[in-house]
PDB file of N, CA and C in Angstrom:
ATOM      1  N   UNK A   1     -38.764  26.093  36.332  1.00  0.00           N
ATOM      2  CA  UNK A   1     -37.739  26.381  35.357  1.00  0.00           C
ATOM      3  C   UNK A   1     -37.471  25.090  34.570  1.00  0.00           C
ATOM      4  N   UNK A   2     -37.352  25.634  33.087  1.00  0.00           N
ATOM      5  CA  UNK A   2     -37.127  23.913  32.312  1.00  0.00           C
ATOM      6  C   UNK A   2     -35.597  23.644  32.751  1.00  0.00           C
ATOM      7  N   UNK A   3     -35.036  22.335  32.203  1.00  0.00           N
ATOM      8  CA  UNK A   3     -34.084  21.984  32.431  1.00  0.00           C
ATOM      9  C   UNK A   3     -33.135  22.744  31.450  1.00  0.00           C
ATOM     10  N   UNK A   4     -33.331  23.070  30.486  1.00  0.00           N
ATOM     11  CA  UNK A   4     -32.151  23.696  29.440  1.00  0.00           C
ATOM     12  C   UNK A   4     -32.154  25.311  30.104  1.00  0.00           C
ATOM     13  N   UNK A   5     -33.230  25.644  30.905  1.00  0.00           N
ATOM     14  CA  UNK A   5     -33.106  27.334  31.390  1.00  0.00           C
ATOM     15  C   UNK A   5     -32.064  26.736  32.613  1.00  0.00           C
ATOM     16  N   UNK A   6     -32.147  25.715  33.489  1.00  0.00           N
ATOM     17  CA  UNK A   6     -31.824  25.833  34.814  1.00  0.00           C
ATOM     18  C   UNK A   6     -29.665  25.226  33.713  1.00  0.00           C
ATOM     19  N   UNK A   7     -29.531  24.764  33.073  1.00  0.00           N
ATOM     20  CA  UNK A   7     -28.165  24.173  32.627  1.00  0.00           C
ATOM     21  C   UNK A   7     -27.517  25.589  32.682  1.00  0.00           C
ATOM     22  N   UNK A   8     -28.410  26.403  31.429  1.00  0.00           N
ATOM     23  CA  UNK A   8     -27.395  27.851  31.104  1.00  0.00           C
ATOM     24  C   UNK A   8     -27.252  28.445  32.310  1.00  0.00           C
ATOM     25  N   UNK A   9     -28.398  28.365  32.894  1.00  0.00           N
ATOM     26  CA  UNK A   9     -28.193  29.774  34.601  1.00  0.00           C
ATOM     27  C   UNK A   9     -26.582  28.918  34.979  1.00  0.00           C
ATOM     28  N   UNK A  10     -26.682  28.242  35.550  1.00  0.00           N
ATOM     29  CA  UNK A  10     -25.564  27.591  36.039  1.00  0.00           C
ATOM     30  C   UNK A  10     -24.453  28.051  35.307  1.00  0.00           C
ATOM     31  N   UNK A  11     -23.950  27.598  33.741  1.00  0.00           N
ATOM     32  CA  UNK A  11     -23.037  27.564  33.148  1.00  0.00           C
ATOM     33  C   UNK A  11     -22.589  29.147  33.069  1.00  0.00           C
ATOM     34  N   UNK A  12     -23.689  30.500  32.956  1.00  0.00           N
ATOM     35  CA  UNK A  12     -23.421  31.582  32.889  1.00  0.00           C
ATOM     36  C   UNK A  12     -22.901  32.134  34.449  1.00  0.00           C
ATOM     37  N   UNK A  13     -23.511  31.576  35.478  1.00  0.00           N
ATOM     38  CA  UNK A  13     -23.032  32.412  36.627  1.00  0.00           C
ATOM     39  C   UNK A  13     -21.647  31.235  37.437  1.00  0.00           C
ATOM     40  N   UNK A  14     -21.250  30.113  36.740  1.00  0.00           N
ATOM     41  CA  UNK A  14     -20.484  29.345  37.847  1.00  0.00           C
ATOM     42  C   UNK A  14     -19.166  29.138  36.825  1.00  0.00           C
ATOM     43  N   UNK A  15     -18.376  29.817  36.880  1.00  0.00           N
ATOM     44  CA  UNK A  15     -16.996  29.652  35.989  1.00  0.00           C
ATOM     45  C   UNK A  15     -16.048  28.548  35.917  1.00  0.00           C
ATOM     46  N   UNK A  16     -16.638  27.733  36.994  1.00  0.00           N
ATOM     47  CA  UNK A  16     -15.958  26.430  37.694  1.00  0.00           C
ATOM     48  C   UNK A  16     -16.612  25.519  36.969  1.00  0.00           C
ATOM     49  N   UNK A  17     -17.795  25.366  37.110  1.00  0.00           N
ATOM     50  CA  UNK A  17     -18.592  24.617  36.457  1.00  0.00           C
ATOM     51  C   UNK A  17     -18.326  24.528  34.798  1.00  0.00           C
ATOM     52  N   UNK A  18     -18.625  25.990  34.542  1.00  0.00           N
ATOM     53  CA  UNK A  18     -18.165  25.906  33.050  1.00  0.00           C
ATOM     54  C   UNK A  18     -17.211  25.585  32.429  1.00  0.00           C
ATOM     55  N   UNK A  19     -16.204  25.883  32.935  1.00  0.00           N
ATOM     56  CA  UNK A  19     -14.449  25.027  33.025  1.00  0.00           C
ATOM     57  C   UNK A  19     -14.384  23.995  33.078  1.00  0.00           C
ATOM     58  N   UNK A  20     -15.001  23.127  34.161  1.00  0.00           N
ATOM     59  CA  UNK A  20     -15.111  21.603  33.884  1.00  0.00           C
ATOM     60  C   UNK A  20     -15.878  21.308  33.022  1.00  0.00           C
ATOM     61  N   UNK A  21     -16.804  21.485  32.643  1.00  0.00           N
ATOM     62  CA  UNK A  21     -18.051  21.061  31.408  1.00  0.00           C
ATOM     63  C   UNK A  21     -17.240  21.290  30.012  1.00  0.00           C
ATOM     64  N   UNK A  22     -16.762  22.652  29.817  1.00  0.00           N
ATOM     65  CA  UNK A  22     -15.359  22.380  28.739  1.00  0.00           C
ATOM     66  C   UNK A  22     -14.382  21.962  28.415  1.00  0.00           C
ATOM     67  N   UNK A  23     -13.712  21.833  29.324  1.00  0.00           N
ATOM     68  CA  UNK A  23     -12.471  21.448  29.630  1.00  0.00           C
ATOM     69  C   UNK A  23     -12.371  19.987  29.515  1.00  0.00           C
ATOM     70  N   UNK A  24     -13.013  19.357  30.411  1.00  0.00           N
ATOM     71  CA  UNK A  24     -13.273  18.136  30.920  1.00  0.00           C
ATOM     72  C   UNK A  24     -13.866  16.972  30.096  1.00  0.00           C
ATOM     73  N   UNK A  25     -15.365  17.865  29.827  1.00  0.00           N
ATOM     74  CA  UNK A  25     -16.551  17.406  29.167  1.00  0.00           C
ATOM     75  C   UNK A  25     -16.320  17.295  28.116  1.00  0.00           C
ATOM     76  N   UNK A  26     -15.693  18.584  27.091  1.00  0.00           N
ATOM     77  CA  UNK A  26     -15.686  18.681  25.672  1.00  0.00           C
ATOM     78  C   UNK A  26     -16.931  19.354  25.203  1.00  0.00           C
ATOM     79  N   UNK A  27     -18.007  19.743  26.269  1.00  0.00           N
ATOM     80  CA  UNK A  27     -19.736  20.430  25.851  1.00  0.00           C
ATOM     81  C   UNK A  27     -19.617  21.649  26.179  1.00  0.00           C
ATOM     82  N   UNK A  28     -20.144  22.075  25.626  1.00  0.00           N
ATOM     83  CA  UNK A  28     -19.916  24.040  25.537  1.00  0.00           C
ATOM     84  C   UNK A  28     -21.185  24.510  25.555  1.00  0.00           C
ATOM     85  N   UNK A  29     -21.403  25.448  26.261  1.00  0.00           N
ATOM     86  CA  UNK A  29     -22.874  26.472  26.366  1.00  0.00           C
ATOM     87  C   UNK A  29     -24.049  26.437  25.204  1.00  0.00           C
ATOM     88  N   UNK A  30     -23.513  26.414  23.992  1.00  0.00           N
ATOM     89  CA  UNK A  30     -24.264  26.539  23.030  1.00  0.00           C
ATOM     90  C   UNK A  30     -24.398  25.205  22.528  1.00  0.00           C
ATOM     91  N   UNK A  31     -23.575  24.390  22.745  1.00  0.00           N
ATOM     92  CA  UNK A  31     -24.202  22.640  22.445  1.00  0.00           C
ATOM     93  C   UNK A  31     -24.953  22.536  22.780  1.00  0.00           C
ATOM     94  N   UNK A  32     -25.794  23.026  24.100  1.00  0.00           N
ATOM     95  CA  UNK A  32     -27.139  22.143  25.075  1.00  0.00           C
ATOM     96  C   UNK A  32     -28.405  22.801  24.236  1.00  0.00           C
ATOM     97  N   UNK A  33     -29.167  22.520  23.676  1.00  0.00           N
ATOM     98  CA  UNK A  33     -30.851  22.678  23.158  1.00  0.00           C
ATOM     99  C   UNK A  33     -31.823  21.934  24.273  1.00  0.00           C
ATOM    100  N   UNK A  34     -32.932  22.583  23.771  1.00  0.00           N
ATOM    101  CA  UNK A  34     -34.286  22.471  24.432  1.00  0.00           C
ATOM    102  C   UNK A  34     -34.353  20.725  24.601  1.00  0.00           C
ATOM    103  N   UNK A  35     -33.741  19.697  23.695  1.00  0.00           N
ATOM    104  CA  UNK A  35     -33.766  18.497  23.229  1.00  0.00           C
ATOM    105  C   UNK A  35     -32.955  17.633  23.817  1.00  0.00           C
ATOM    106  N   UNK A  36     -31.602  17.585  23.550  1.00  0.00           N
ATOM    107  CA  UNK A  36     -30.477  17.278  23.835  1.00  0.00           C
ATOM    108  C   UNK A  36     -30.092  16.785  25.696  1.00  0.00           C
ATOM    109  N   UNK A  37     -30.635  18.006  26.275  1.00  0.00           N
ATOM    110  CA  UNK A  37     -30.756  17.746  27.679  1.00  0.00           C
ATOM    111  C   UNK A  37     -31.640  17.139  28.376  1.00  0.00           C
ATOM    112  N   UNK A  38     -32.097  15.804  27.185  1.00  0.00           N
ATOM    113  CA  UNK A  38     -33.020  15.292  28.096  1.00  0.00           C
ATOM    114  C   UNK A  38     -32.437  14.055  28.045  1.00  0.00           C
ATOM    115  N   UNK A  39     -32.739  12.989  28.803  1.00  0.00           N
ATOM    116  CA  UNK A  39     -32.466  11.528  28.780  1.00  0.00           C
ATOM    117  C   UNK A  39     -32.834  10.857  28.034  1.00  0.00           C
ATOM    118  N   UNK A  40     -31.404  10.660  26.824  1.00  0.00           N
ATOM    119  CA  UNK A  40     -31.693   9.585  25.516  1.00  0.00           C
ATOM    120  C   UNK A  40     -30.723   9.154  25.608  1.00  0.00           C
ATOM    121  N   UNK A  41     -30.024   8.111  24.597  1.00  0.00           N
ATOM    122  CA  UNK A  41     -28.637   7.739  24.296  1.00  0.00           C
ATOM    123  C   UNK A  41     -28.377   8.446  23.231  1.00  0.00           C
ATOM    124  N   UNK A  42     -27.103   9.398  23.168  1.00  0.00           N
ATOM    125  CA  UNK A  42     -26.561  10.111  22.073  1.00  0.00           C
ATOM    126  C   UNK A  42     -26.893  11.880  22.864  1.00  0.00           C
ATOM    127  N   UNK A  43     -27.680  11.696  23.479  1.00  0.00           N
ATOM    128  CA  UNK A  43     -27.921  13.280  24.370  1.00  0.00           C
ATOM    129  C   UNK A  43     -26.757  14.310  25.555  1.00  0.00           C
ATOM    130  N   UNK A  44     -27.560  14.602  26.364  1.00  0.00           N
ATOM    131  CA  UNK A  44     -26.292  15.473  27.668  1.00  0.00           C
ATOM    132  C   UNK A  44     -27.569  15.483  28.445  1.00  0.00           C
ATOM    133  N   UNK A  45     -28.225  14.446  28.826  1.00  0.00           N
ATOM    134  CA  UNK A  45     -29.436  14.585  29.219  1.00  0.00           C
ATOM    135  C   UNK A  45     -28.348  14.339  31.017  1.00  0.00           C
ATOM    136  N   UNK A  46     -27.704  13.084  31.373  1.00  0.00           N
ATOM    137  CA  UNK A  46     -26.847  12.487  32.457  1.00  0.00           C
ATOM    138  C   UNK A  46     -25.688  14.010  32.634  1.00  0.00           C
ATOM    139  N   UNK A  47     -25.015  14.511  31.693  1.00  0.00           N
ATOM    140  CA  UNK A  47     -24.566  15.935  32.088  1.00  0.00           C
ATOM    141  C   UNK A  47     -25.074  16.937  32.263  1.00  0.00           C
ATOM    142  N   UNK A  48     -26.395  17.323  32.029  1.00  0.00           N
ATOM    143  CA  UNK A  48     -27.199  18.267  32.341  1.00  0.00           C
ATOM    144  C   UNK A  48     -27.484  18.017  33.722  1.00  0.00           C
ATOM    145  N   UNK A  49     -27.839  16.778  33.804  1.00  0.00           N
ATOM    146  CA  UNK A  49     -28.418  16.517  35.595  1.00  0.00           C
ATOM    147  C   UNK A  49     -27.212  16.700  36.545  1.00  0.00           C
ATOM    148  N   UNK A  50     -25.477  16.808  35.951  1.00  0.00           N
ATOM    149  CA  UNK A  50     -24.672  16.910  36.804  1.00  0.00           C
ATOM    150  C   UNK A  50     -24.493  18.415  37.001  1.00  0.00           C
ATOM    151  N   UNK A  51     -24.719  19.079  35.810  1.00  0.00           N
ATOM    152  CA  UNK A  51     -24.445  20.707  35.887  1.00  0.00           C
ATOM    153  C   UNK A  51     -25.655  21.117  36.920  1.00  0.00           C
ATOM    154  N   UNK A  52     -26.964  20.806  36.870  1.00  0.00           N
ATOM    155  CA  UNK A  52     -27.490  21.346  37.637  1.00  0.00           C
ATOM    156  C   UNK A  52     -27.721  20.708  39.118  1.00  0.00           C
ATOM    157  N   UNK A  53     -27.143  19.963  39.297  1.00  0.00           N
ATOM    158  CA  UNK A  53     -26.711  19.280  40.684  1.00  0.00           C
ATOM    159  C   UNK A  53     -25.524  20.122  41.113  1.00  0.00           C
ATOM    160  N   UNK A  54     -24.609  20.399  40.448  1.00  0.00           N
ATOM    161  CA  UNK A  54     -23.346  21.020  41.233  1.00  0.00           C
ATOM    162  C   UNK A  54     -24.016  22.764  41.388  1.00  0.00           C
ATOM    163  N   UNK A  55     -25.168  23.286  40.447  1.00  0.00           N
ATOM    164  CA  UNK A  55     -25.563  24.660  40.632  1.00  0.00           C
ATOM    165  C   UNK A  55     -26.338  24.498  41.758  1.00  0.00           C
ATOM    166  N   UNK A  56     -26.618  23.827  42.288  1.00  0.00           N
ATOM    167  CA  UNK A  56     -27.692  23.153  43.574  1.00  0.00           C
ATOM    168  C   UNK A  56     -26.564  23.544  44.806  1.00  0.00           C
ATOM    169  N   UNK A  57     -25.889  22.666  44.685  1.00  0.00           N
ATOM    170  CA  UNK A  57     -24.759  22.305  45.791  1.00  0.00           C
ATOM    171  C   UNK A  57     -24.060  24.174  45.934  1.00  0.00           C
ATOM    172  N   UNK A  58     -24.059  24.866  44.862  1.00  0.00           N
ATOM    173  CA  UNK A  58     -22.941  26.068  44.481  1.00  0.00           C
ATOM    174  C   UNK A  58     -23.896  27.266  45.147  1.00  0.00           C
ATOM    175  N   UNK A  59     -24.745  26.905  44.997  1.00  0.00           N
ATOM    176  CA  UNK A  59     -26.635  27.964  45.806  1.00  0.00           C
ATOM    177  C   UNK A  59     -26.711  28.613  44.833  1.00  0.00           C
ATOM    178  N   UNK A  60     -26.601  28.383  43.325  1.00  0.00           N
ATOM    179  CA  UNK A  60     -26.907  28.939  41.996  1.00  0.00           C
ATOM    180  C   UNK A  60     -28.351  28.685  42.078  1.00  0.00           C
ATOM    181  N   UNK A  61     -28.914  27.560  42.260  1.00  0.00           N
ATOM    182  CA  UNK A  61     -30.468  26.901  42.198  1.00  0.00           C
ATOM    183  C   UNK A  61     -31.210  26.409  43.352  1.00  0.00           C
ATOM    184  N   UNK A  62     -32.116  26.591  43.283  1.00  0.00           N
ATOM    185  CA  UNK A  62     -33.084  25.945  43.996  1.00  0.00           C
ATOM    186  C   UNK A  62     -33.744  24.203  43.917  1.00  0.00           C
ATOM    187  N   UNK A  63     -33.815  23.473  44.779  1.00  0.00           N
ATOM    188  CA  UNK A  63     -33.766  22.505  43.733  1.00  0.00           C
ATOM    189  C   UNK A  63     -35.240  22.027  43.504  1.00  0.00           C
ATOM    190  N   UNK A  64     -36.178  23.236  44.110  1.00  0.00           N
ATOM    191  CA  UNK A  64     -37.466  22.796  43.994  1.00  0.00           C
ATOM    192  C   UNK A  64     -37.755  23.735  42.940  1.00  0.00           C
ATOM    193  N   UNK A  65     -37.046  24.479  42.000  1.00  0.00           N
ATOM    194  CA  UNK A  65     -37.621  25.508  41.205  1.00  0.00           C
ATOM    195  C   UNK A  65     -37.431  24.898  39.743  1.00  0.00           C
ATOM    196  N   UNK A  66     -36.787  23.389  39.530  1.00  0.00           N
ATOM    197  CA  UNK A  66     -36.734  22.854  38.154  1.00  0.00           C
ATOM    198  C   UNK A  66     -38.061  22.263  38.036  1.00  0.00           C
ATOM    199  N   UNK A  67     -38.641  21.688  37.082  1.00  0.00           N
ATOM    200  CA  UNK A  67     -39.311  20.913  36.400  1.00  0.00           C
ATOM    201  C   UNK A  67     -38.959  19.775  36.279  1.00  0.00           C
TER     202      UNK A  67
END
């Protein structure tokens, strides 16, 4: 699974998650692209790796099924 498929699974099935990522974060579902979630400066590449770390921890993911 790419990393921008494994962000949304998370953000669509974990309401907690998504709450903090909005709330918190200020990044919303439709901010994250194919691009963006990768590791640059100016990206969500470091928040992408936290959303799908807490979908890990939540048993949303697998953590051998990302890319």
């Amino acid at each position: 699974m790419e990393k921008l498929e494994a962000v949304q699974k998370v953000l669509r099935f974990s309401n907690a998650i998504k709450e903090w990522c909005e709330n918190d974060q200020g990044v919303y579902f439709n901010d994250f692209d194919e691009q963006n979630v990768q590791d640059y400066n100016g990206g969500y590449g470091d928040l992408a790796d936290e959303i799908i770390e807490n979908g890990i921890e939540e048993g949303l993911l697998e953590e051998d099924e990302i890319d």
